[in-house]
Protein backbone atom coordinates (compact mmCIF):
# COMPACT_ATOMS: atom_id res chain seq x y z
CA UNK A 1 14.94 22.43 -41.87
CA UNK A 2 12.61 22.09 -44.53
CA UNK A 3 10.78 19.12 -46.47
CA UNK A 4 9.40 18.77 -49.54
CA UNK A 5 5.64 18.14 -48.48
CA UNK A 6 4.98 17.71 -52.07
CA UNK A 7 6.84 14.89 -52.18
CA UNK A 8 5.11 11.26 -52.71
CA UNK A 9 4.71 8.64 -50.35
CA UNK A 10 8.05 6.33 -50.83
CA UNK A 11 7.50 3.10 -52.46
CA UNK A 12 9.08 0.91 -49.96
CA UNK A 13 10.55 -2.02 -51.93
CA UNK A 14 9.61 -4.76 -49.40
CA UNK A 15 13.01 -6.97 -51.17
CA UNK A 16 15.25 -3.95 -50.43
CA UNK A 17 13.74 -4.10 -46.60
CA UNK A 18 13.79 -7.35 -46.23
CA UNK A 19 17.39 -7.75 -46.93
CA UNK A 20 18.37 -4.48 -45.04
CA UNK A 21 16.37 -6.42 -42.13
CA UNK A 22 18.11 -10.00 -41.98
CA UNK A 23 21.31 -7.76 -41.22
CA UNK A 24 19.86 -5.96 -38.28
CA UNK A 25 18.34 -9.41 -37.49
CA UNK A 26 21.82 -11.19 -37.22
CA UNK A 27 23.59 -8.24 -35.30
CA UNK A 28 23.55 -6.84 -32.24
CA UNK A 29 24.57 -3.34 -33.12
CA UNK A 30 21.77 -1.58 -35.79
CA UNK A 31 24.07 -0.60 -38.44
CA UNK A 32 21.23 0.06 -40.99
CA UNK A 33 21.52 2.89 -43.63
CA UNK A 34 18.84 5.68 -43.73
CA UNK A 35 16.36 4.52 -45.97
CA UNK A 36 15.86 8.27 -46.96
CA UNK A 37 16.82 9.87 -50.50
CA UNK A 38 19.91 12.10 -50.13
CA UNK A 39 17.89 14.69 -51.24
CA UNK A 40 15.65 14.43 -47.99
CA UNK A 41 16.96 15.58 -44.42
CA UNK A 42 15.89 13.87 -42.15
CA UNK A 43 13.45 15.37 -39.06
CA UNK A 44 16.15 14.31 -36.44
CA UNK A 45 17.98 11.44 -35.01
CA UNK A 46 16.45 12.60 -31.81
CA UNK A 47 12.85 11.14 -32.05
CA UNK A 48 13.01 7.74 -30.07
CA UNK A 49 11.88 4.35 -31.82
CA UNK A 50 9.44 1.86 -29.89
CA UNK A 51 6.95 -1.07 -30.35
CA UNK A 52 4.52 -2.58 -28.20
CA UNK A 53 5.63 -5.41 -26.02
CA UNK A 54 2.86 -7.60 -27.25
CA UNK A 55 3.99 -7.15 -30.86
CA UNK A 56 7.17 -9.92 -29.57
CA UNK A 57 6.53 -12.64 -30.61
CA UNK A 58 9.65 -14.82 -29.61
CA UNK A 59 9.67 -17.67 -27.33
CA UNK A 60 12.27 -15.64 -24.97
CA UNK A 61 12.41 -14.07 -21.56
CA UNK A 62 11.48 -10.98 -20.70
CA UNK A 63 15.04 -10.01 -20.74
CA UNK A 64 15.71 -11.61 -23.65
CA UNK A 65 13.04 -9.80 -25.38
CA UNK A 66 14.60 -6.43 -24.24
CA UNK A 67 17.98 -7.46 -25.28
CA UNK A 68 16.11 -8.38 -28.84
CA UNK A 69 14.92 -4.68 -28.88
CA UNK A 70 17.97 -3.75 -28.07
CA UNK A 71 20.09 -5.44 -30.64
CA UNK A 72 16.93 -4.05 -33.44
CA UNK A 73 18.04 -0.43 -32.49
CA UNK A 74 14.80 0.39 -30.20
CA UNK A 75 14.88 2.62 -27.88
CA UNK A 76 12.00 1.21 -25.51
CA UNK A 77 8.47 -0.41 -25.44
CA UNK A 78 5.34 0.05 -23.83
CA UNK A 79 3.18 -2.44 -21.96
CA UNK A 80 -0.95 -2.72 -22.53
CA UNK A 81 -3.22 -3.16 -19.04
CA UNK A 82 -3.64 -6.63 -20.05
CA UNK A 83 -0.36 -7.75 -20.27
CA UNK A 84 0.93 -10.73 -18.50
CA UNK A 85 4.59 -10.01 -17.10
CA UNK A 86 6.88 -10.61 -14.43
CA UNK A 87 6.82 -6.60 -13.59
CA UNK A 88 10.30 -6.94 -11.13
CA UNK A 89 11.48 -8.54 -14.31
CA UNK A 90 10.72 -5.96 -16.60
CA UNK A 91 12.47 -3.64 -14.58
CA UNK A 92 15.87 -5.85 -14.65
CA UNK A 93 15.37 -5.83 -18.17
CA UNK A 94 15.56 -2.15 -18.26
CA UNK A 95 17.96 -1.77 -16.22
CA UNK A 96 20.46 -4.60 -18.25
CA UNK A 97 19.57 -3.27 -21.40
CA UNK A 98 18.89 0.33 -21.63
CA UNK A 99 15.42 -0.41 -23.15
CA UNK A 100 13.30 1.21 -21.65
CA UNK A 101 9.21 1.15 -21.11
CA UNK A 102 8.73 4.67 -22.16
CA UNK A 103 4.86 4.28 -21.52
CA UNK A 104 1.69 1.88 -20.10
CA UNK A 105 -1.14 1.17 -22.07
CA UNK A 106 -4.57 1.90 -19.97
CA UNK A 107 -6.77 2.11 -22.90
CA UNK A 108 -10.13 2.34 -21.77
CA UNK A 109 -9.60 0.49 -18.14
CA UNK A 110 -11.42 2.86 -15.77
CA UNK A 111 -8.52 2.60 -12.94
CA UNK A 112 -6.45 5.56 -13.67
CA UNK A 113 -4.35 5.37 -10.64
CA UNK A 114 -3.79 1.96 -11.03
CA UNK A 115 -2.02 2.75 -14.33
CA UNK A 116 -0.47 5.93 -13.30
CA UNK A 117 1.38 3.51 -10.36
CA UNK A 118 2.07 0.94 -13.40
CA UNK A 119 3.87 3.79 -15.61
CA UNK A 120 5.65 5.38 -12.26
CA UNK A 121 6.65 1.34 -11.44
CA UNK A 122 8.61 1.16 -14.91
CA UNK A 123 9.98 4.64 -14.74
CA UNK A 124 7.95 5.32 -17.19
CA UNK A 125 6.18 9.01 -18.42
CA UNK A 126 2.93 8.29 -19.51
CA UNK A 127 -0.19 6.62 -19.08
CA UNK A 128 -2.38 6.16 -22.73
CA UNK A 129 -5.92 7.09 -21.92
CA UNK A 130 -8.49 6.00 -24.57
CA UNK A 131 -11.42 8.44 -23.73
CA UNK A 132 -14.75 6.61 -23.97
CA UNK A 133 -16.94 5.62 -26.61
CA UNK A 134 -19.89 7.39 -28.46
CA UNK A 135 -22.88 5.31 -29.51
CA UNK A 136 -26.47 5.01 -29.37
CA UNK A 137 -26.55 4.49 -25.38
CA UNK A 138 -23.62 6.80 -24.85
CA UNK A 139 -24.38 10.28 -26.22
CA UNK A 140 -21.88 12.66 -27.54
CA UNK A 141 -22.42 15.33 -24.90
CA UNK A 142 -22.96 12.66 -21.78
CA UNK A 143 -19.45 11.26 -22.49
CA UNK A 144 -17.55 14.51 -22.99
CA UNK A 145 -18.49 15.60 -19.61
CA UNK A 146 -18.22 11.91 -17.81
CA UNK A 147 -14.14 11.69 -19.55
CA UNK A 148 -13.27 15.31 -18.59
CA UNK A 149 -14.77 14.69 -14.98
CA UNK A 150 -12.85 10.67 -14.90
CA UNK A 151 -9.63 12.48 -16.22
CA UNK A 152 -9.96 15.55 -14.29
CA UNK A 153 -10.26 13.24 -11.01
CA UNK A 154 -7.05 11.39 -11.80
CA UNK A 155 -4.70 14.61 -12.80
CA UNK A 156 -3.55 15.79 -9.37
CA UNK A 157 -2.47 12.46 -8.85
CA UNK A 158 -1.02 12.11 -12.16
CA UNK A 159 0.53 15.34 -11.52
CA UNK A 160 2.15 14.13 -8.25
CA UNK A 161 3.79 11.26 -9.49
CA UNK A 162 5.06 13.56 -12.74
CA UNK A 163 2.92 10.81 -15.01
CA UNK A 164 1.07 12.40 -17.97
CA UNK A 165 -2.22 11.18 -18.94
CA UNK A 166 -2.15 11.26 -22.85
CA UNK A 167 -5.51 10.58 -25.22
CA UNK A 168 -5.56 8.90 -28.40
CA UNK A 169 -7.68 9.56 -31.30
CA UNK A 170 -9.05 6.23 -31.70
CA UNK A 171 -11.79 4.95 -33.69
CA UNK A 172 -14.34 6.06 -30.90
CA UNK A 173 -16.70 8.00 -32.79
CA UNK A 174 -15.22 10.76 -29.94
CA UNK A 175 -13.73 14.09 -30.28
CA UNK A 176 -13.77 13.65 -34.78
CA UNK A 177 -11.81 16.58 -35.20
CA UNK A 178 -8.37 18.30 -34.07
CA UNK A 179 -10.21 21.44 -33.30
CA UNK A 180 -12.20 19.78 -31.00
CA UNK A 181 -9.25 17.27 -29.10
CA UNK A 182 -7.54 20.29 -28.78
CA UNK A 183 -10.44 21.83 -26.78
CA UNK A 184 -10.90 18.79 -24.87
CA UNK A 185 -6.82 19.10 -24.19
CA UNK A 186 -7.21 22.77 -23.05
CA UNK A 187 -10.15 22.48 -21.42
CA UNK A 188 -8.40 19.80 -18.69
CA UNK A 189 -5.99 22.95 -17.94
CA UNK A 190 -2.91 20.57 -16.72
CA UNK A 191 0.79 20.27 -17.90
CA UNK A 192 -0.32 16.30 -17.02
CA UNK A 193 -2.56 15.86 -20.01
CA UNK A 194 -1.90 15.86 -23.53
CA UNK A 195 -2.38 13.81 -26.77
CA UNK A 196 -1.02 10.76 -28.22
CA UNK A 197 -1.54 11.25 -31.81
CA UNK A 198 -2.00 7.95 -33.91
CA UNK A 199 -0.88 8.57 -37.32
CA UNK A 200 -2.71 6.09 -39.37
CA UNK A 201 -6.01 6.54 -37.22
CA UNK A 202 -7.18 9.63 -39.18
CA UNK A 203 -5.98 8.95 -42.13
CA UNK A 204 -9.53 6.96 -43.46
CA UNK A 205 -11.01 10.81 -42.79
CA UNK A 206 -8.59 13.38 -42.93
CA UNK A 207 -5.17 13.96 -43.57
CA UNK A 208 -2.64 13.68 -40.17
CA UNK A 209 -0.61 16.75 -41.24
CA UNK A 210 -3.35 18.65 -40.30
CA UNK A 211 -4.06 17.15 -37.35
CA UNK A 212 -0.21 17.69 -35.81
CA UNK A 213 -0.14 21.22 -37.22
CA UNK A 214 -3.14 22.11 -34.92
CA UNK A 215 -3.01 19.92 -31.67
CA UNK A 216 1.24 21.29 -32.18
CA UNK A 217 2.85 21.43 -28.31
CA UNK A 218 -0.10 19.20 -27.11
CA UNK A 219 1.00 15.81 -28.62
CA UNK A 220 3.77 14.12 -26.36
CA UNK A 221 3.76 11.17 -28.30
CA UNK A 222 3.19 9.52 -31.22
CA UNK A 223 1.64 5.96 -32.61
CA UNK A 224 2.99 4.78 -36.13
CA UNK A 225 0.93 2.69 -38.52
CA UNK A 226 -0.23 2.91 -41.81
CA UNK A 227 -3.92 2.88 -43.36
CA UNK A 228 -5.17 2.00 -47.14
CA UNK A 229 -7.92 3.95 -48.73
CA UNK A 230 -8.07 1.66 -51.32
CA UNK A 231 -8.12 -1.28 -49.44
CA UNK A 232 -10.72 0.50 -47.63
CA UNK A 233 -12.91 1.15 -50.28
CA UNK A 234 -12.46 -2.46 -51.88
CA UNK A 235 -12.13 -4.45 -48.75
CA UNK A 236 -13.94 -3.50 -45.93
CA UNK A 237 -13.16 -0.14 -43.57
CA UNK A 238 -10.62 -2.23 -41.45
CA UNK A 239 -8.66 -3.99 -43.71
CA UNK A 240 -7.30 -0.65 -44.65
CA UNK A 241 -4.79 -1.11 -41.85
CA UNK A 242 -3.78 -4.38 -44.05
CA UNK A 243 -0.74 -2.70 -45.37
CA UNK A 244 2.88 -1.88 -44.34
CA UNK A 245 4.08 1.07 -43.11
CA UNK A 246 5.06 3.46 -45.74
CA UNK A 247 2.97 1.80 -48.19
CA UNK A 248 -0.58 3.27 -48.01
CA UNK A 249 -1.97 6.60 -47.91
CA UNK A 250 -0.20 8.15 -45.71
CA UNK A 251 2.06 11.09 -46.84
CA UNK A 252 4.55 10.57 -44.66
CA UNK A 253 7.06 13.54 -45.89
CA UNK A 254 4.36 16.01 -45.05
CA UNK A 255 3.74 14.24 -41.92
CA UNK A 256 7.36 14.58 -41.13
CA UNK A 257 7.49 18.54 -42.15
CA UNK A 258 4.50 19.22 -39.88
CA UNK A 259 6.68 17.19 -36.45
CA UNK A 260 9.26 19.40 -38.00
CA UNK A 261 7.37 22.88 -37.26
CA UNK A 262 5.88 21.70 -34.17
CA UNK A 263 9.33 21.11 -32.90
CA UNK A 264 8.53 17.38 -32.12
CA UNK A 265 11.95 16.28 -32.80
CA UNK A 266 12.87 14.45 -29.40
CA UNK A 267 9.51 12.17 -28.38
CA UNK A 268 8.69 8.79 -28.47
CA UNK A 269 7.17 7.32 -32.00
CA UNK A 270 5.82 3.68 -31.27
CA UNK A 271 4.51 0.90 -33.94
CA UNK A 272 1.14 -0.25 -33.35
CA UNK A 273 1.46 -3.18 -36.30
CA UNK A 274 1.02 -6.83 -36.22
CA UNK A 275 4.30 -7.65 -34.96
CA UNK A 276 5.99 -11.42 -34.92
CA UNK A 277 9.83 -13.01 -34.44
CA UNK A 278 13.16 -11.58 -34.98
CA UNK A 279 12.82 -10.57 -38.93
CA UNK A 280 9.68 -9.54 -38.92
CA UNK A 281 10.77 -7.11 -35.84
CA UNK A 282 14.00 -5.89 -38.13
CA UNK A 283 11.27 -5.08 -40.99
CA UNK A 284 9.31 -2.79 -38.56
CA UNK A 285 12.39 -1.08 -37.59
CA UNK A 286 13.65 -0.41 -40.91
CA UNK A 287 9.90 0.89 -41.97
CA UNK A 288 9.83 3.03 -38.93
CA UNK A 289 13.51 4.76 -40.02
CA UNK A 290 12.44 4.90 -43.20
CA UNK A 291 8.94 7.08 -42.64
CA UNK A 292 10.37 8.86 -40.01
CA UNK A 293 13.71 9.68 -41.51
CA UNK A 294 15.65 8.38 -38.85
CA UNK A 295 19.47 8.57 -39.52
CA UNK A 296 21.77 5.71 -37.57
C-alpha cells in the first residue's frame, strides 16, 4: 500500500473535530468517520489507539475511567511509576472492559524489576525505559556504558517474565541520532529490548520518517504528539509542543508511509498530550484517527 509522502500535513479544522468529538463523547460505541481523504488509504485498522492514564481527567473510578476509554474507542492505556492507583482495581477494570494497560511507564526510576513486575501485574508487554541523561557531570561516554550495563542487568529478567524493556528518544541530550539508538538497540543483543519511538520528540531536529525508516523492526511502540517549529522559533523551544496533533510540523503522511514499509501495522500508538474530561478525550481520539489513518 502506498502513500503519497508528498502530501501536506492535514489542516485539522478544530470545528469539524470538535463536533465529530461531542458524538463519540455522548456514545458508547465510537462510530466516528475516518478523518482521512478518500484519496488516502489508510496504514491499517490494526495499529491499537492508547493514552496515558494520567491524561483522565474525570472525577470517576478507576473503572469508570476504563469504561470512558472504552466508550472513546481506545484500545488500552498505560500507567507512569508515579501513579497513584488501586492496582487490584486496575486489573478489574481490564478485565470488565477490555481496556487494557498495554504498557508501564518507568521513565528514568532506577528499579527495573520493580517495573518489569508492574507491567507483568497488568498483563502488560512493556516496560518504557528513559535511558539517562547527558550533561556537564554526566558525560556522553560514562552514561552509554552505565545504561547498557543497568539495562543489560535487568534483561534476563525481563526476558523471563516475556516483558520488553523499550527506550525512548527523549529530550536527554542521549543517543541524538537513529544511527546511533539503533547501535545502542543492537548492541543489548536481546529480543527483550527495543525502542519506543516518540514522534513529535525529533521533530525540533530532524524529520521522524527518517528515524522509523532506520530503527525499522526495532520500534515496538510508538508515542503520538505533535511539535511546532514555529512556535519554537517565536516562543521558546518548549512551547513548540503547544499545538494539536496534526497541526504542526509534523508530516504525518510520510510518517505513516515509513510504519507502512516497516510493517508496523499492528502495535500500540499512545498520546502523550495534555489530556482533560470527556470532550477533550473524544478530540484526542479523533486527532489520533485522523494522523494515523485509522478506519472505524
Amino acid at each position: 500500500m502506498k502513500l503519497d509522502t508528498n502530501e501536506a500535513s492535514p489542516d485539522i479544522s478544530r470545528r469539524h473535530l470538535l463536533g465529530m468529538a461531542a458524538v463519540a463523547a455522548g456514545s458508547s460505541v465510537l462510530g466516528m468517520p475516518s478523518l482521512c481523504s478518500a484519496a488516502e488509504k489508510p496504514v491499517d485498522r490494526r495499529i491499537k489507539k492508547a493514552v496515558k492514564f494520567q491524561m483522565i481527567k474525570e472525577d470517576l473510578s478507576v473503572l469508570d475511567k476504563f469504561k470512558l476509554l472504552a466508550d472513546l474507542g481506545f484500545d488500552g492505556t498505560e500507567i507512569h511509576v508515579t501513579t497513584k492507583v488501586d492496582r487490584d482495581e486496575v486489573r478489574r477494570a481490564i478485565e470488565s472492559t477490555g481496556v487494557v494497560v498495554h504498557g508501564f511507564l518507568n521513565s528514568s526510576n532506577p528499579d527495573l524489576k520493580h517495573a518489569i513486575d508492574s507491567a507483568r501485574f497488568y498483563s502488560g508487554t512493556s516496560v518504557l525505559v528513559v535511558a539517562g541523561r547527558v550533561d556537564a557531570e554526566h558525560p556522553y561516554d560514562q552514561v552509554y556504558r552505565e545504561q547498557q550495563d543497568r539495562i543489560k542487568a535487568a534483561l534476563p529478567y525481563a526476558e523471563e517474565q516475556g516483558i520488553q524493556l523499550l527506550i525512548e528518544n527523549v529530550w536527554n541530550n542521549f543517543l541524538l541520532s537513529p544511527l546511533e539508538m539503533a547501535r545502542f538497540i543492537d548492541e543489548l543483543d536481546s529480543p527483550a529490548v527495543g525502542a519506543y519511538f516518540d514522534v513529535g520528540n525529533v521533530v525540533r531536529f530532524a524529520w521522524p520518517e527518517q528515524w522509523i525508516r532506520i530503527l525499522g523492526k526495532r520500534i515496538v511502540k510508538l508515542d503520538i504528539k505533535e511539535y511546532s517549529r514555529k512556535k519554537q522559533y517565536s516562543e521558546g523551544l518548549r512551547k513548540g509542543f503547544d499545538v494539536e496533533i496534526g497541526e504542526g510540523d509534523c508530516d504525518w503522511p510520510a510518517v505513516r508511509q515509513a510504519l507502512t514499509d516497516i510493517g508496523y501495522t499492528s502495535g500500540w500508538a499512545t498520546a502523550e498530550v495534555p489530556g482533560g474530561d470527556r470532550e477533550r478525550l473524544a478530540e484526542i481520539a479523533a486527532r489520533m484517527d485522523q494522523v494515523l489513518g485509522r478506519v472505524d
